[in-house]
C-alpha atoms as a PDB file:
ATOM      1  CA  UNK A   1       3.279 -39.558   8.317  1.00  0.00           C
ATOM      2  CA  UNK A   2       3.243 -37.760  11.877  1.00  0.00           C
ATOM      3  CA  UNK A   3       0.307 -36.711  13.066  1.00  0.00           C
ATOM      4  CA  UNK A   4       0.576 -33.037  15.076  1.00  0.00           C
ATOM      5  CA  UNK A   5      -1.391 -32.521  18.219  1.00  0.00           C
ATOM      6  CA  UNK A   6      -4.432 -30.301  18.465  1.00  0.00           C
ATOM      7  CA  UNK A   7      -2.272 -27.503  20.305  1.00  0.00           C
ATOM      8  CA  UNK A   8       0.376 -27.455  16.999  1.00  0.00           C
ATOM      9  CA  UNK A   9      -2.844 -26.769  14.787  1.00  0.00           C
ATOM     10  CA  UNK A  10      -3.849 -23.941  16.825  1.00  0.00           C
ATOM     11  CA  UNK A  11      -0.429 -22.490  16.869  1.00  0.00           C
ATOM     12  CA  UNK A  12      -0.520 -22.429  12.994  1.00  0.00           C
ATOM     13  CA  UNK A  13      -3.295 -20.669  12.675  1.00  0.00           C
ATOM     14  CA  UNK A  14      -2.796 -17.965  15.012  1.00  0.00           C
ATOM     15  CA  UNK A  15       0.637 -17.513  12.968  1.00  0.00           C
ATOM     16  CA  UNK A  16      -0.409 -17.571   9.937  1.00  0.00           C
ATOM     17  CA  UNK A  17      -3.438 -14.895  10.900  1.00  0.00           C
ATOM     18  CA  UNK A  18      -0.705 -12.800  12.189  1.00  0.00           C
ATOM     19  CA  UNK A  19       1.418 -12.744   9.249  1.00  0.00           C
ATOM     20  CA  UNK A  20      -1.460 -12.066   6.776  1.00  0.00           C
ATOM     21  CA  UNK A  21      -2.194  -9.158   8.992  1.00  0.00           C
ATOM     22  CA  UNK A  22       1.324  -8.116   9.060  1.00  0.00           C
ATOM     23  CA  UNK A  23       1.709  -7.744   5.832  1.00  0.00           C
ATOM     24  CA  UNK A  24      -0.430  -4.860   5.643  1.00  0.00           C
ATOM     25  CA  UNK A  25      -2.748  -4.160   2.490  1.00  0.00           C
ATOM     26  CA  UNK A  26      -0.985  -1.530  -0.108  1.00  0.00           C
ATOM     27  CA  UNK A  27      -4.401   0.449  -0.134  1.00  0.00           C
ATOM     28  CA  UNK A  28      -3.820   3.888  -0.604  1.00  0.00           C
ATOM     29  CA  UNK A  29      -5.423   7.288  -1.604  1.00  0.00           C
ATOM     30  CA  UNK A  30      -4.120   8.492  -5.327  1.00  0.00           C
ATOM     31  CA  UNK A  31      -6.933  11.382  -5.341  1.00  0.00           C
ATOM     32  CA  UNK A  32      -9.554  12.951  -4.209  1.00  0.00           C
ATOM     33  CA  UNK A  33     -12.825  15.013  -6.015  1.00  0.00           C
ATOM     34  CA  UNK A  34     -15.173  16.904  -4.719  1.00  0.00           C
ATOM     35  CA  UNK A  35     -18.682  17.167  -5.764  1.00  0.00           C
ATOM     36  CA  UNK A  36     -20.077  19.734  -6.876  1.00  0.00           C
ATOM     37  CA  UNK A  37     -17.286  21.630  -8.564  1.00  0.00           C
ATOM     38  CA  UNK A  38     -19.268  24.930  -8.459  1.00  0.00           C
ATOM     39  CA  UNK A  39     -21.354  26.016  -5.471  1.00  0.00           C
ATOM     40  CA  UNK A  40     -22.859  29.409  -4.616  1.00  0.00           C
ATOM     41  CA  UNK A  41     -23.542  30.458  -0.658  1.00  0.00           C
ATOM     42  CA  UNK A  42     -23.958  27.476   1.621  1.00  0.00           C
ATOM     43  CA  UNK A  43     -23.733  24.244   0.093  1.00  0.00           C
ATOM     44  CA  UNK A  44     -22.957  20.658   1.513  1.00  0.00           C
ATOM     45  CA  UNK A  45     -19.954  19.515  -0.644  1.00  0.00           C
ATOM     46  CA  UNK A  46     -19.049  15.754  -0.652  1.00  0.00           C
ATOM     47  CA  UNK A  47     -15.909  14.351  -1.211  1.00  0.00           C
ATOM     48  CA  UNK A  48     -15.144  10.954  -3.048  1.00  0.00           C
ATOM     49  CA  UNK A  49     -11.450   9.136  -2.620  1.00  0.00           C
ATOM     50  CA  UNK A  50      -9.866   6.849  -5.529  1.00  0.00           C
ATOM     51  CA  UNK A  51      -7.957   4.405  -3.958  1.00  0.00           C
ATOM     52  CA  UNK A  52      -5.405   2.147  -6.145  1.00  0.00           C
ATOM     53  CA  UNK A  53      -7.188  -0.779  -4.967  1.00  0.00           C
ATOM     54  CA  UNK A  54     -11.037  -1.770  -4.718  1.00  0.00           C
ATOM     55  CA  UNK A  55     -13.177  -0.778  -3.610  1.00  0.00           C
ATOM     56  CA  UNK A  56     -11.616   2.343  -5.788  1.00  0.00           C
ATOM     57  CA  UNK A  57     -14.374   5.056  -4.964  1.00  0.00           C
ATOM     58  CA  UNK A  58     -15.521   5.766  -1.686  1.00  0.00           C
ATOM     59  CA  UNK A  59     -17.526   8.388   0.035  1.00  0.00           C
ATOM     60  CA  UNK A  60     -14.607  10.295   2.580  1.00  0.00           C
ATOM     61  CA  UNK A  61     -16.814  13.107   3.552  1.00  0.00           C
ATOM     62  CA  UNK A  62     -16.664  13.055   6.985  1.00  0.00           C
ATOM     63  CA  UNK A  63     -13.024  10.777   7.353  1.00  0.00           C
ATOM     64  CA  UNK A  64     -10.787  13.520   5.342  1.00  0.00           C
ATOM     65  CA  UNK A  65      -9.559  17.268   6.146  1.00  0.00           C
ATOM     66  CA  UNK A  66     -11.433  19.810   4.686  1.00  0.00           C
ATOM     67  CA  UNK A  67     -10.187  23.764   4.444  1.00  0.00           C
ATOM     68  CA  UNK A  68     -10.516  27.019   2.381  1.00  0.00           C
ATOM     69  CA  UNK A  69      -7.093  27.142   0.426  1.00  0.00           C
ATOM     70  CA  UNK A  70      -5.905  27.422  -2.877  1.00  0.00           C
ATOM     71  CA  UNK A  71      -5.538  25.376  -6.028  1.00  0.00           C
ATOM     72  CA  UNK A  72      -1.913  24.484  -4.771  1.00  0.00           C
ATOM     73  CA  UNK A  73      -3.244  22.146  -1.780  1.00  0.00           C
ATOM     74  CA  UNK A  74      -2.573  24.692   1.189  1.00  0.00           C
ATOM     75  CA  UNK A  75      -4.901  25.451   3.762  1.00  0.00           C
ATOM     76  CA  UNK A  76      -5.203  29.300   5.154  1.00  0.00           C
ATOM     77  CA  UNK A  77      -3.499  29.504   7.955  1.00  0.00           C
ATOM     78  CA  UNK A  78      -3.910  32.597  10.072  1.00  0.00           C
ATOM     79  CA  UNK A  79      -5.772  35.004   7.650  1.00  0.00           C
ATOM     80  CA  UNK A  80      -9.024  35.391   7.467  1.00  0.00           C
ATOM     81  CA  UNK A  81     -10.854  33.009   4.682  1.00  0.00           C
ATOM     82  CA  UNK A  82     -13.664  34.164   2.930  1.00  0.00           C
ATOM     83  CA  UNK A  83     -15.918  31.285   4.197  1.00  0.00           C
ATOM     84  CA  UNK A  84     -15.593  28.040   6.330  1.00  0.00           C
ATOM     85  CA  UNK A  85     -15.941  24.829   5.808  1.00  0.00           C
ATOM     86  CA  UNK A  86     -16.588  21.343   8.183  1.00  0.00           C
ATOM     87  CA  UNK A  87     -16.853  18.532   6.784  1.00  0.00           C
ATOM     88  CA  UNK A  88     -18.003  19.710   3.678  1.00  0.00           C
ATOM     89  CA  UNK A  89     -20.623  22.157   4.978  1.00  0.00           C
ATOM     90  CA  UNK A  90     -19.173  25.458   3.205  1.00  0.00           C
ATOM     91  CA  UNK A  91     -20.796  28.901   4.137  1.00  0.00           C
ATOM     92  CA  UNK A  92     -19.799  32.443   3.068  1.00  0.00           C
ATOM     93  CA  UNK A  93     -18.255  34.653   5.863  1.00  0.00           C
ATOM     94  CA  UNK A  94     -20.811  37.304   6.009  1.00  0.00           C
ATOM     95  CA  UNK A  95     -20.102  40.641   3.885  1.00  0.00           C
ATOM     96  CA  UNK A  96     -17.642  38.601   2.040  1.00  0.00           C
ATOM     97  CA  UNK A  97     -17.974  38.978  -1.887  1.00  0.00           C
ATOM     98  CA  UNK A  98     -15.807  36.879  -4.837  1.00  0.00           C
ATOM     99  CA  UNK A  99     -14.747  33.439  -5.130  1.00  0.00           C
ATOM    100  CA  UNK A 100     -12.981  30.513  -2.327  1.00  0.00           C
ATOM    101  CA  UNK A 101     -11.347  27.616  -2.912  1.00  0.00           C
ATOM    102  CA  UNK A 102     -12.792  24.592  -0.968  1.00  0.00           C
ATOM    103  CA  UNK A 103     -10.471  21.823  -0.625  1.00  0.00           C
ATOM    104  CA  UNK A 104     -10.416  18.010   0.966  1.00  0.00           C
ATOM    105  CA  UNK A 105      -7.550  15.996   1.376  1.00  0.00           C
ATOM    106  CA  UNK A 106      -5.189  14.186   3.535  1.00  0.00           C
ATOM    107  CA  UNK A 107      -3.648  16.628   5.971  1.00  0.00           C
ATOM    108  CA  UNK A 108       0.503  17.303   5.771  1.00  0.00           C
ATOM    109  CA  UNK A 109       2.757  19.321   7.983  1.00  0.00           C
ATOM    110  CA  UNK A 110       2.105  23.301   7.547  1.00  0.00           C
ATOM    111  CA  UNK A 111       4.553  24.799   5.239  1.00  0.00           C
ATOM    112  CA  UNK A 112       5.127  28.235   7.360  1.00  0.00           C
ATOM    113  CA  UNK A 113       3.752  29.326  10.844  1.00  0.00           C
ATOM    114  CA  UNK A 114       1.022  31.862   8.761  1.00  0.00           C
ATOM    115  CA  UNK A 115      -0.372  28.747   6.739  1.00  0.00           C
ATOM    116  CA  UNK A 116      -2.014  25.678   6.904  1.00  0.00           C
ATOM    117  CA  UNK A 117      -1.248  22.572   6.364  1.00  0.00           C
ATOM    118  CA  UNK A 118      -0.862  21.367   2.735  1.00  0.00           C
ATOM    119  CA  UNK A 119      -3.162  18.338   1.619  1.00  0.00           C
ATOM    120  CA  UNK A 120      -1.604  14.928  -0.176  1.00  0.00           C
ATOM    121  CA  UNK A 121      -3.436  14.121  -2.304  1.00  0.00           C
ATOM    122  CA  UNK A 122      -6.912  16.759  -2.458  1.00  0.00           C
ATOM    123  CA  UNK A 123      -9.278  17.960  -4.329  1.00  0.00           C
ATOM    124  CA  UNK A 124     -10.726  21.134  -5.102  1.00  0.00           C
ATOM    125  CA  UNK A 125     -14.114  22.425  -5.171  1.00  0.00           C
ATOM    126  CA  UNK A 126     -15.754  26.608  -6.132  1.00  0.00           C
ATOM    127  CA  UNK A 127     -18.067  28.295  -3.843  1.00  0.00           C
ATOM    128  CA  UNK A 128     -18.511  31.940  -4.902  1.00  0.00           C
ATOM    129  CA  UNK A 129     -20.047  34.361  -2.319  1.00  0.00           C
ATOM    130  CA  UNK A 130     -22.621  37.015  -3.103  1.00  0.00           C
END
């Protein structure tokens, strides 16, 4: 048997690392849900993401998109939202009265120039305003 120089054994490990990392892992986000479902005012919302590989539920609070939208995944664009929401702090727009959808998601192209983007996959979340 032939035995391969120090400078072979190095080579096969850097390739080897390489290709593992090529490969890529086939992680990826099937859904999100937001906690708590129903909010009133101000309220810190939190988002959890399940994943189709472990670990499956993780905290994406502060990582994914958060909006005011509707139950269809689109952000509001250019009107005027009944509250706002950063990363998953949601407040009532003052004098506003009746319910908002809060969503979180991964972020997609905008559908029109007068709406937001639509989220792939998201979840969705109440806050209803005094």
């Amino acid at each position: 048997m032939t035995k391969l120089p120090p400078a072979s054994h190095l080579c096969f490990l850097i390739t080897t690392t390489t290709a593992l990392f090529a490969c890529g892992d086939n992680r990826s986000l099937q859904s999100v849900s937001i906690t708590p479902a129903v909010a009133s005012s101000k309220t810190q919302f939190a988002a959890t993401g399940i994943y189709n590989q472990a670990p499956t539920n993780v905290d994406i609070t502060k990582t994914i998109a958060w909006c005011v939208g509707s139950s269809d995944g689109i952000c509001v664009g250019n009107i005027v939202p009944g509250a706002t929401v950063n990363t998953g702090l949601a407040q009532c727009v003052t004098g506003f009265t009746g319910n908002v959808t809060i969503l979180a998601g991964r972020s997609g192209a905008g559908m029109m120039p007068d709406t937001g983007p639509k989220l792939k996959p998201f979840g969705t979340a109440q806050l209803t305003c005094p």
